[in-house]
C-alpha atoms as a PDB file:
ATOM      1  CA  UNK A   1       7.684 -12.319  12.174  1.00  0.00           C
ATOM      2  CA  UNK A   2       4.125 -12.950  13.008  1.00  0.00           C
ATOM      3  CA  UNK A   3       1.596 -14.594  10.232  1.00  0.00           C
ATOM      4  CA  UNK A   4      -1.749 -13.885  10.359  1.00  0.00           C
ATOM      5  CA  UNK A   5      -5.035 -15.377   8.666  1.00  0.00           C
ATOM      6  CA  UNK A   6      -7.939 -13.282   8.737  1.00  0.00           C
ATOM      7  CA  UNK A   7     -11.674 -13.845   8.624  1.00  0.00           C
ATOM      8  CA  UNK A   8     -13.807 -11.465   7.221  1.00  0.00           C
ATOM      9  CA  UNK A   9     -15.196  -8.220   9.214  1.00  0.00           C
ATOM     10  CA  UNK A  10     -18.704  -7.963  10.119  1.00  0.00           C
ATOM     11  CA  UNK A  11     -18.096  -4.482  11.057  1.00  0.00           C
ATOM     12  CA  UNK A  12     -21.739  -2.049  10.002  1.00  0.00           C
ATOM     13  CA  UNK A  13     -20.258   0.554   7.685  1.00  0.00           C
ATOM     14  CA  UNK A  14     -19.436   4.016   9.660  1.00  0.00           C
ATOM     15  CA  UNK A  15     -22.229   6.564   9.945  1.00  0.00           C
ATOM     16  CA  UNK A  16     -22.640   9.687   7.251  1.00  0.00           C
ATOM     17  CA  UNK A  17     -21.955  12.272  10.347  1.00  0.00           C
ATOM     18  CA  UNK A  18     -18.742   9.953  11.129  1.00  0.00           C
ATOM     19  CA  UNK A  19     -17.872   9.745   7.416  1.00  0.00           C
ATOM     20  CA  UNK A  20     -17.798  13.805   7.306  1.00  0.00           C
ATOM     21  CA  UNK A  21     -16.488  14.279  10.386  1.00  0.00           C
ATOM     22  CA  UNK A  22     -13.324  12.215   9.055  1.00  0.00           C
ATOM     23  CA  UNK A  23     -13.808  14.064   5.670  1.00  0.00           C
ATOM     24  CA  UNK A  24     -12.728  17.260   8.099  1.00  0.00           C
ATOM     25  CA  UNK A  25     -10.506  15.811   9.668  1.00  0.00           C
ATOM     26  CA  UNK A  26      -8.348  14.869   6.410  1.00  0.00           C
ATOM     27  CA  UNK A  27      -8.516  18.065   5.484  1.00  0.00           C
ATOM     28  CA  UNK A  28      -7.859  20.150   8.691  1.00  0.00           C
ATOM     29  CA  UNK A  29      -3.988  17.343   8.085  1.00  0.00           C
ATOM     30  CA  UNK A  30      -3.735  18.493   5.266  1.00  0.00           C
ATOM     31  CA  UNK A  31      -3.786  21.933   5.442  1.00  0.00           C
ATOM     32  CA  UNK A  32      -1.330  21.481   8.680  1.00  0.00           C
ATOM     33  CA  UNK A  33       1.181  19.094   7.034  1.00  0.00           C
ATOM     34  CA  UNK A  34       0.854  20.535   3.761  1.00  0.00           C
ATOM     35  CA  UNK A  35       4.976  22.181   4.047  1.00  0.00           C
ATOM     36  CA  UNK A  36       5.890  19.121   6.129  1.00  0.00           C
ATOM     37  CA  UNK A  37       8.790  17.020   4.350  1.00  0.00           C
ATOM     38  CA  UNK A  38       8.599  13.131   4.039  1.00  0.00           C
ATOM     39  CA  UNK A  39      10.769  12.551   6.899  1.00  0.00           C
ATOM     40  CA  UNK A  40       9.515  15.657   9.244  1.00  0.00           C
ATOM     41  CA  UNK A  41       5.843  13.725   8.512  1.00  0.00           C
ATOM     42  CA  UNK A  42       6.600  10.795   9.233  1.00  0.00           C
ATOM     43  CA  UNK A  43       8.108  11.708  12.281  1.00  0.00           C
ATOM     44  CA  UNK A  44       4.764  13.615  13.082  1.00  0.00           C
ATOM     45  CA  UNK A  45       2.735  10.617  12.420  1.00  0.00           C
ATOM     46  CA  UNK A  46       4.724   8.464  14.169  1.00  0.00           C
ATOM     47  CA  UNK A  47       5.714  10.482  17.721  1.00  0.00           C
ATOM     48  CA  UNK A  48       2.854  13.169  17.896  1.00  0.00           C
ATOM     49  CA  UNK A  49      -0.128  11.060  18.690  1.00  0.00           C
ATOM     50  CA  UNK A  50      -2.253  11.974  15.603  1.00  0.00           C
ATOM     51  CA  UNK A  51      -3.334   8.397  15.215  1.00  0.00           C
ATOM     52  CA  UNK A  52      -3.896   6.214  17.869  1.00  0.00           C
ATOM     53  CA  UNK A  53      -3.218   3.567  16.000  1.00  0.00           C
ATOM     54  CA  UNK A  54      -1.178   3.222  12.873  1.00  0.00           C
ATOM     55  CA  UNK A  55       0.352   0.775  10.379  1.00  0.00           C
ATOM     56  CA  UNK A  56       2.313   0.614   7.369  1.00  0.00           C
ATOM     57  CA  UNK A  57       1.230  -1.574   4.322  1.00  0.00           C
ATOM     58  CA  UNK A  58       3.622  -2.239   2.050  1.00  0.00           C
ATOM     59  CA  UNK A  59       3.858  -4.884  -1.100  1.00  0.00           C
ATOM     60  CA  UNK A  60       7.977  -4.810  -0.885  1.00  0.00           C
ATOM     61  CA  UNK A  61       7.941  -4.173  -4.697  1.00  0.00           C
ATOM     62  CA  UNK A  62      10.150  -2.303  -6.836  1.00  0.00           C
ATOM     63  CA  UNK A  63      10.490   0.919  -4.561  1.00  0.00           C
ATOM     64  CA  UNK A  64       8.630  -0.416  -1.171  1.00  0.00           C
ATOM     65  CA  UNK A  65      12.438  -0.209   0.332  1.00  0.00           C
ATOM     66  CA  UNK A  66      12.793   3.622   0.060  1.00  0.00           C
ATOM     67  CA  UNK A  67       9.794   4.254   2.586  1.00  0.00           C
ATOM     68  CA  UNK A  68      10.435   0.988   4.822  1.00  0.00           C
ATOM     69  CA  UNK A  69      14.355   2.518   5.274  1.00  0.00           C
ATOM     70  CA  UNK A  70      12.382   5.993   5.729  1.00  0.00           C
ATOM     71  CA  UNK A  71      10.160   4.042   8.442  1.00  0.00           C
ATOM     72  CA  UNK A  72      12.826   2.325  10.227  1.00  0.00           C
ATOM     73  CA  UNK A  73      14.565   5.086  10.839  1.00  0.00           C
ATOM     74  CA  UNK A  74      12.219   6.286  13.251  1.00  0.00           C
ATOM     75  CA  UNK A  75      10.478   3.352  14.265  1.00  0.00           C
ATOM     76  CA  UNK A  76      11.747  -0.382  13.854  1.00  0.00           C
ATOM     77  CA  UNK A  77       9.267  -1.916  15.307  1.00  0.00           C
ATOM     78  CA  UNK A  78       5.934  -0.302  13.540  1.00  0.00           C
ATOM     79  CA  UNK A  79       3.261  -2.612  12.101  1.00  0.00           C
ATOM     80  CA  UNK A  80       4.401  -3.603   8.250  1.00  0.00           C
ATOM     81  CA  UNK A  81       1.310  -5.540   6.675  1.00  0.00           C
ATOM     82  CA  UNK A  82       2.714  -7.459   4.044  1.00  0.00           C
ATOM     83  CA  UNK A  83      -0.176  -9.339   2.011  1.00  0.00           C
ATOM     84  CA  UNK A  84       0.405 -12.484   0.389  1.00  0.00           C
ATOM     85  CA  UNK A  85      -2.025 -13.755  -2.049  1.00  0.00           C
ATOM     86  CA  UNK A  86      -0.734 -16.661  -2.671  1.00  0.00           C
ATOM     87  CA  UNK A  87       0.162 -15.561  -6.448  1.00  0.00           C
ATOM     88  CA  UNK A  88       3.154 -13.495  -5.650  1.00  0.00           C
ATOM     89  CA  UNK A  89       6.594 -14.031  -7.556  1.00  0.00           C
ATOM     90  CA  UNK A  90       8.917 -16.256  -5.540  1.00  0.00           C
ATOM     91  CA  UNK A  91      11.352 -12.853  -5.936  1.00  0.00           C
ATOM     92  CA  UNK A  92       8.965 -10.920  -3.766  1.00  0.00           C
ATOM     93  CA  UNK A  93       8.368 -13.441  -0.933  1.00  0.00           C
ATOM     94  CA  UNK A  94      12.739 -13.895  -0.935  1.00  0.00           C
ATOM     95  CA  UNK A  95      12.810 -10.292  -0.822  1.00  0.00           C
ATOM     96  CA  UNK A  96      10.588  -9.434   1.226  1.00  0.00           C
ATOM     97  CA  UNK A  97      12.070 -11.564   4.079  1.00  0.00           C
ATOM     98  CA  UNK A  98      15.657 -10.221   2.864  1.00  0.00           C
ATOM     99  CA  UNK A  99      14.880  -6.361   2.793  1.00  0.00           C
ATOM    100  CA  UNK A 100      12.903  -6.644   6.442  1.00  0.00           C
ATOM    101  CA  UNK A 101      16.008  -8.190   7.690  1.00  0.00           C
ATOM    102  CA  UNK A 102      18.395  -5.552   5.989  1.00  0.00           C
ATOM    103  CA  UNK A 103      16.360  -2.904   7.788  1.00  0.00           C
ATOM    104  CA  UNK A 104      15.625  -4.602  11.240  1.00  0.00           C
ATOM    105  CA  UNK A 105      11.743  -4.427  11.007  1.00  0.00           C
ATOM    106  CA  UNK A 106      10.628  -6.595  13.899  1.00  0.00           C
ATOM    107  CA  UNK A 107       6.696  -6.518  13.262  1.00  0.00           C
ATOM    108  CA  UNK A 108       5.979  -7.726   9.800  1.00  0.00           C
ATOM    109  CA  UNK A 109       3.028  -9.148   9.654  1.00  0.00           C
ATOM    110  CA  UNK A 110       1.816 -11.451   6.770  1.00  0.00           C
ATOM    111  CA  UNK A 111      -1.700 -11.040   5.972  1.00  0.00           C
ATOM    112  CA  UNK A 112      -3.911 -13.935   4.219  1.00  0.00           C
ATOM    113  CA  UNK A 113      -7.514 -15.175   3.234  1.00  0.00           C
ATOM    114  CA  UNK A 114      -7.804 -18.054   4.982  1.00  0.00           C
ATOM    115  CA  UNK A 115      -8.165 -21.332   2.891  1.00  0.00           C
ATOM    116  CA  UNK A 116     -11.251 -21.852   3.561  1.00  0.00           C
ATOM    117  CA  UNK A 117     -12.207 -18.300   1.998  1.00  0.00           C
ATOM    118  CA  UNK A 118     -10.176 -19.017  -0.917  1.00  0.00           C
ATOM    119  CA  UNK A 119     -11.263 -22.455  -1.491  1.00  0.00           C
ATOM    120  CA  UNK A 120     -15.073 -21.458  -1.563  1.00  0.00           C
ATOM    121  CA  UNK A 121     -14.471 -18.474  -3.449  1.00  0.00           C
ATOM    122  CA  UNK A 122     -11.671 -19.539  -5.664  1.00  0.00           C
ATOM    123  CA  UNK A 123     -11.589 -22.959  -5.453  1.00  0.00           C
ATOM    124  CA  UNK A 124      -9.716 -23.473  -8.943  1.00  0.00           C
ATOM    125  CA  UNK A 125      -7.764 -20.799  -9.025  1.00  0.00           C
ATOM    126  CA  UNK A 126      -9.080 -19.384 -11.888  1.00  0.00           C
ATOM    127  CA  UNK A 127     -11.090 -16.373 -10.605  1.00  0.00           C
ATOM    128  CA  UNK A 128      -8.389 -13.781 -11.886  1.00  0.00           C
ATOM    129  CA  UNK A 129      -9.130 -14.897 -15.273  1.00  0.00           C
ATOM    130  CA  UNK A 130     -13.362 -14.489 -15.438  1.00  0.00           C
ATOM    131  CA  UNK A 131     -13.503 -11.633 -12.676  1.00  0.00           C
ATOM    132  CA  UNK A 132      -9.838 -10.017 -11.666  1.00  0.00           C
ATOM    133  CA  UNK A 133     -12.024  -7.392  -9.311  1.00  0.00           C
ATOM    134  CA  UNK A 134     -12.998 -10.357  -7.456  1.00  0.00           C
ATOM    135  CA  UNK A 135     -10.277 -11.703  -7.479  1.00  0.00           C
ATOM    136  CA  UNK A 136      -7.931  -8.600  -5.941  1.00  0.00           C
ATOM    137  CA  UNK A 137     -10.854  -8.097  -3.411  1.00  0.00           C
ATOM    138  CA  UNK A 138     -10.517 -12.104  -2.362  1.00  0.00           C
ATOM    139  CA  UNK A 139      -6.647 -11.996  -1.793  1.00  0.00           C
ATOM    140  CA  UNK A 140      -5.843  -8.506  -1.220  1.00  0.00           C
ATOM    141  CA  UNK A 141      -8.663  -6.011  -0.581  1.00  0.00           C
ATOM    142  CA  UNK A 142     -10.620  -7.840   2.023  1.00  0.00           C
ATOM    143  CA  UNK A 143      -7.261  -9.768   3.863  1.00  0.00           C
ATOM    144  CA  UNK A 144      -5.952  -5.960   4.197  1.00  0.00           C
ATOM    145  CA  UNK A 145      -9.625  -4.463   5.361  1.00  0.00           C
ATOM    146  CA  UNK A 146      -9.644  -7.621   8.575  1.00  0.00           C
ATOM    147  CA  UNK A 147      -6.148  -6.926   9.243  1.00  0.00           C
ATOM    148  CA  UNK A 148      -6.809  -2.536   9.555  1.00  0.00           C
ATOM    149  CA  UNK A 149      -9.764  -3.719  11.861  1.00  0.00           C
ATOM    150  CA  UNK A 150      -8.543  -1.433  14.805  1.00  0.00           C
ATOM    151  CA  UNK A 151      -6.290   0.930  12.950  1.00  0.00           C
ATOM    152  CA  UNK A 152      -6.874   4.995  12.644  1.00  0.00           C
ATOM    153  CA  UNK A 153      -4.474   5.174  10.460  1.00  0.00           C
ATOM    154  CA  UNK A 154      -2.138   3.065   7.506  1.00  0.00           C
ATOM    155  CA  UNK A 155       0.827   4.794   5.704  1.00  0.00           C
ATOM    156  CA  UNK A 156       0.901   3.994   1.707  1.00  0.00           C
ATOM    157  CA  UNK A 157       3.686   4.078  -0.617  1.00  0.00           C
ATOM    158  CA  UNK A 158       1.563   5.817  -3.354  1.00  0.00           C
ATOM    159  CA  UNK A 159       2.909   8.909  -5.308  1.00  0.00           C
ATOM    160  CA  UNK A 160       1.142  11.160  -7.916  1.00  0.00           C
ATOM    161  CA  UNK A 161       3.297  10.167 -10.893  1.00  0.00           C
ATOM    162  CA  UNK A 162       1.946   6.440 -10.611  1.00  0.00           C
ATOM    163  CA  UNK A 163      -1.505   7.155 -12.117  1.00  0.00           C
ATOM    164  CA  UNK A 164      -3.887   9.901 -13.645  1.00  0.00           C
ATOM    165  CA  UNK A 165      -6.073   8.851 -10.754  1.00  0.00           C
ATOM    166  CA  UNK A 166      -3.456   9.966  -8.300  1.00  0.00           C
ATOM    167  CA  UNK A 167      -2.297  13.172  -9.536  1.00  0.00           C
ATOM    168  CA  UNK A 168      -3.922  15.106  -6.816  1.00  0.00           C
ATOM    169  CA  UNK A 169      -3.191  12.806  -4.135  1.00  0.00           C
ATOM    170  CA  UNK A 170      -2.641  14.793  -0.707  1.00  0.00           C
ATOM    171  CA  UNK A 171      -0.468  13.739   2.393  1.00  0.00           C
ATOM    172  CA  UNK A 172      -3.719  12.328   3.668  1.00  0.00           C
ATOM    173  CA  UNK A 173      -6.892  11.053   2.327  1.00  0.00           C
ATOM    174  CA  UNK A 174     -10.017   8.869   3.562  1.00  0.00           C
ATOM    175  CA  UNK A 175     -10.249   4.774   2.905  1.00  0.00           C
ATOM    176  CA  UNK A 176     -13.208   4.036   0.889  1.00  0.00           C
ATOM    177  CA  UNK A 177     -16.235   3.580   2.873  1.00  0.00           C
ATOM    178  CA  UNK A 178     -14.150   3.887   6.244  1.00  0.00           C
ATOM    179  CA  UNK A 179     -13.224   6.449   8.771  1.00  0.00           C
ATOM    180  CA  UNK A 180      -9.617   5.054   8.520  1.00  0.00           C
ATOM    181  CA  UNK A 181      -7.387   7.433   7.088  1.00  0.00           C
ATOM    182  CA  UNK A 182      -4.273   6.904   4.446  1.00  0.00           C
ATOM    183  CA  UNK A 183      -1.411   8.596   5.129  1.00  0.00           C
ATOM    184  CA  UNK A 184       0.693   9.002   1.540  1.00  0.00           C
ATOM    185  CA  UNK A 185       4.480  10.310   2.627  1.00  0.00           C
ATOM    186  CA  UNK A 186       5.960   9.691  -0.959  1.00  0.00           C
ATOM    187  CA  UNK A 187       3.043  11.514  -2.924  1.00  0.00           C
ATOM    188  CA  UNK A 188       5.956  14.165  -4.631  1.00  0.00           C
ATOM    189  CA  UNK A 189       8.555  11.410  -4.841  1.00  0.00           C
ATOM    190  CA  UNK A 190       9.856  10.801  -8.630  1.00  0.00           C
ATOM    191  CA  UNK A 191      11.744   7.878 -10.304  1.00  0.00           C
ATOM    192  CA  UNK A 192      15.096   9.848  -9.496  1.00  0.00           C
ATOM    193  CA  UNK A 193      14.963  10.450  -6.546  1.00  0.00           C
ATOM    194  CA  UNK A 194      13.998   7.457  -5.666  1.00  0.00           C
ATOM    195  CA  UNK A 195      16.821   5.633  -7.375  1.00  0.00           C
ATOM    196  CA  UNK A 196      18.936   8.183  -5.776  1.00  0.00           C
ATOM    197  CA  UNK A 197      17.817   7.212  -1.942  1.00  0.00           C
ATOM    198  CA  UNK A 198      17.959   3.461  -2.731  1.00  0.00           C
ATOM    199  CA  UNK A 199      21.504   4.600  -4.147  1.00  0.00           C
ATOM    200  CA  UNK A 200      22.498   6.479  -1.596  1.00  0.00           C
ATOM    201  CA  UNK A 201      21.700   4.226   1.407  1.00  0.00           C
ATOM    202  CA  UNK A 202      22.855   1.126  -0.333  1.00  0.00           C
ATOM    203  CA  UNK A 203      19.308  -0.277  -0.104  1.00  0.00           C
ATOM    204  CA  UNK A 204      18.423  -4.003  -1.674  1.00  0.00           C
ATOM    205  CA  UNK A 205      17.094  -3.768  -4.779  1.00  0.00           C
ATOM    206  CA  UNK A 206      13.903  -6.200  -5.685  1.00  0.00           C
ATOM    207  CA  UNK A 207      15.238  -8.645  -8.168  1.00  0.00           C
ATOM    208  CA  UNK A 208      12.736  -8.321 -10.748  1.00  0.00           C
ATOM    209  CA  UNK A 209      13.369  -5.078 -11.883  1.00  0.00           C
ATOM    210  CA  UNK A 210      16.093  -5.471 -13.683  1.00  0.00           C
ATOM    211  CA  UNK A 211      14.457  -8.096 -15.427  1.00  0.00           C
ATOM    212  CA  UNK A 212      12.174  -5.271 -16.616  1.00  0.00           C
ATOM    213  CA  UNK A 213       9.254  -5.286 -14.288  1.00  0.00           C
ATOM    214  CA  UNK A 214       8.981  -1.604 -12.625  1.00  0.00           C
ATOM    215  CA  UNK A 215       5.886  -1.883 -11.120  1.00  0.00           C
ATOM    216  CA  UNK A 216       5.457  -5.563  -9.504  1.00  0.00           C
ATOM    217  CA  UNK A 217       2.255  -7.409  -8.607  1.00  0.00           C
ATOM    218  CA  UNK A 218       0.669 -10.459  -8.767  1.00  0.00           C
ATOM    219  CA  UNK A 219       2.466 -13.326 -11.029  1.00  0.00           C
ATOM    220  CA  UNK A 220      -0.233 -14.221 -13.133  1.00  0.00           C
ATOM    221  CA  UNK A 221      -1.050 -10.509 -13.625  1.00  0.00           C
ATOM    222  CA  UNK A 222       1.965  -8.709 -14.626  1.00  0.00           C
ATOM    223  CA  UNK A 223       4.179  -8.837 -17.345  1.00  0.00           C
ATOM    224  CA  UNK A 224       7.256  -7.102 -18.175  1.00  0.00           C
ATOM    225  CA  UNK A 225       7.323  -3.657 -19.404  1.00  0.00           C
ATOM    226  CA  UNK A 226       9.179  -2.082 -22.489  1.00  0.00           C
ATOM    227  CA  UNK A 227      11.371   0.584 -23.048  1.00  0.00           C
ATOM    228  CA  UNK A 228       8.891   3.627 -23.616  1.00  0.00           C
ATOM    229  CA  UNK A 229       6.012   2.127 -21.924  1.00  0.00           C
ATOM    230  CA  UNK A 230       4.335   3.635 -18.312  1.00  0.00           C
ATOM    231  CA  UNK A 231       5.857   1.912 -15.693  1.00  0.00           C
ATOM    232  CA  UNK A 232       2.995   0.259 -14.654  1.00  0.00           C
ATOM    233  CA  UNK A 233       1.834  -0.803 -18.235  1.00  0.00           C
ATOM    234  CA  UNK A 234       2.671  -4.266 -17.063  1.00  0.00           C
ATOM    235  CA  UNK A 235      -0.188  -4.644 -13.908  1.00  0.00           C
ATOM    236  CA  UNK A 236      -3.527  -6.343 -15.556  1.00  0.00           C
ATOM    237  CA  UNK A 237      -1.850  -5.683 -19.093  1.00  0.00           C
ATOM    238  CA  UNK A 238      -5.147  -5.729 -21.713  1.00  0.00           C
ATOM    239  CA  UNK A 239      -7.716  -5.394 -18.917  1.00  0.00           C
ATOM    240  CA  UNK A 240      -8.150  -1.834 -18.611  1.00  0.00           C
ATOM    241  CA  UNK A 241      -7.758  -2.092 -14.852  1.00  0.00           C
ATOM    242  CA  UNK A 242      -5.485  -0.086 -12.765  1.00  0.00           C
ATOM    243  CA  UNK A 243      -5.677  -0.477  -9.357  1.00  0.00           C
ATOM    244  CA  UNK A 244      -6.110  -3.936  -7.329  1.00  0.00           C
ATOM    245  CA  UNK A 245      -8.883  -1.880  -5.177  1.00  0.00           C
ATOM    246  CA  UNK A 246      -6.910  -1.085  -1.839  1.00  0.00           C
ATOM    247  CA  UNK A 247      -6.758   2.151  -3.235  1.00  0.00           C
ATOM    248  CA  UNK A 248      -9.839   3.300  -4.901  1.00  0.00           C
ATOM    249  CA  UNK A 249     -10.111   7.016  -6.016  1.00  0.00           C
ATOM    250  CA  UNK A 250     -12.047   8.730  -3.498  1.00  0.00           C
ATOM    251  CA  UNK A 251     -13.068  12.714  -3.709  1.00  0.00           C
ATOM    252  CA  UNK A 252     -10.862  15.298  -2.781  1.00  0.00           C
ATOM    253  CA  UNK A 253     -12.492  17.504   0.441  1.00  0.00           C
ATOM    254  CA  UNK A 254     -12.310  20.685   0.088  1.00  0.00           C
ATOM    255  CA  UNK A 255      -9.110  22.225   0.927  1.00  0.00           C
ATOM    256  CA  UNK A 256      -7.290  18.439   0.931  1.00  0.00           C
ATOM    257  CA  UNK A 257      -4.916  19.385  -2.386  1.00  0.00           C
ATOM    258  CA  UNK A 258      -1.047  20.018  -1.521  1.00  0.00           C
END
């Protein structure tokens, strides 16, 4: 396994005709993938040369192992970015390690700010409590941004029963302020049939979630969840804030819905 720090980009952001020529481009996928299966588009993604470059990012949460089995199937050896902040549960860094084995991934890479980031940004460790934005963009956000430096392309586990703000998530869809693309394979994928994959193929389960943690982030910033409650009532409980910024909403092109 190979552990990387990064340093922050100094890349210029891409130009507006780039920006809507990759607008297009999402759109022209979509439309062709649109019938595609999980499995028949990730095979696409993977063999067909529609990225030149392309890696899978993955927190191995509560149902990371369904689309790392999916992955592995095809290819073993694709980039897995794995961030650590630093604040994850024990649990996830033991299972991460564990599942990766299970399934024979041989290019998980571990992505980190550096300390001296975190030391001048953070250097109490009390940032998630004032500003949790800055926080996530600190020890996820920007780590993940340095490590895509070079990438077309990163597949997401994200599905459209998450989140209101994902309900009309397509196959693809553009990175904020990036020509990158995100490539979503689960988007249709509910709570059954994802038990019934990790079921089916005997696949590790993360430990937390039967200690009633569904959706699993951060330590300090996520709590159990109830019976009754959304899944992912337990990320940033109180805060109003649902997403750690990797995947901001951005608009829908035209013709992009599936």
């Amino acid at each position: 396994m190979l552990h990387l720090s990064h340093q922050n980009s100094e890349d210029s952001a891409p130009a507006l005709d780039e920006r809507m020529a990759a607008r297009d481009h999402v759109g022209e996928l979509n439309t062709r993938y649109r019938h595609f299966g999980t499995s028949s588009l990730l095979e696409a993604v993977l063999t067909r040369g529609i990225f030149d470059r392309v890696a899978m990012v993955s927190s191995f949460g509560a149902d990371s192992a369904v689309l790392l089995h999916l992955i592995a199937q095809i290819d073993r050896t694709l980039p897995v970015l794995f961030i650590d902040t630093r604040l994850l549960f024990e649990e996830t860094l033991s299972y991460q390690q564990d599942l990766a084995e299970h399934l024979g991934l041989t290019n998980v890479q571990v992505i980190r700010a550096t300390d001296r980031t975190v030391e001048a940004v953070d250097p109490y460790g009390a940032l998630r409590f004032s500003d949790p934005d800055a926080c996530c963009t600190l020890r996820k956000t920007q780590p993940l941004d340095d490590a895509l430096h070079g990438y077309d392309g990163w597949i997401t586990g994200r599905k459209r029963h998450q989140a209101d703000t994902r309900k009309t998530l397509g196959y693809f869809d553009l990175d904020q302020g990036s020509t990158r693309i995100k490539i979503n394979p689960l988007i249709d994928w509910k709570p059954a049939r994802l038990k019934a994959h990790l079921d089916t193929h005997d696949l590790p389960r993360h430990p937390l979630v039967a200690r009633g943690y569904p959706s699993i982030g951060c330590a300090p910033c996520t709590t159990r969840v109830t019976q009754g409650e959304d899944p992912r009532a337990g990320r940033w409980r109180g805060l109003g804030k649902t997403e750690c910024g990797l995947h901001t909403p951005t608009p829908t092109p035209t013709g992009d819905a599936i």
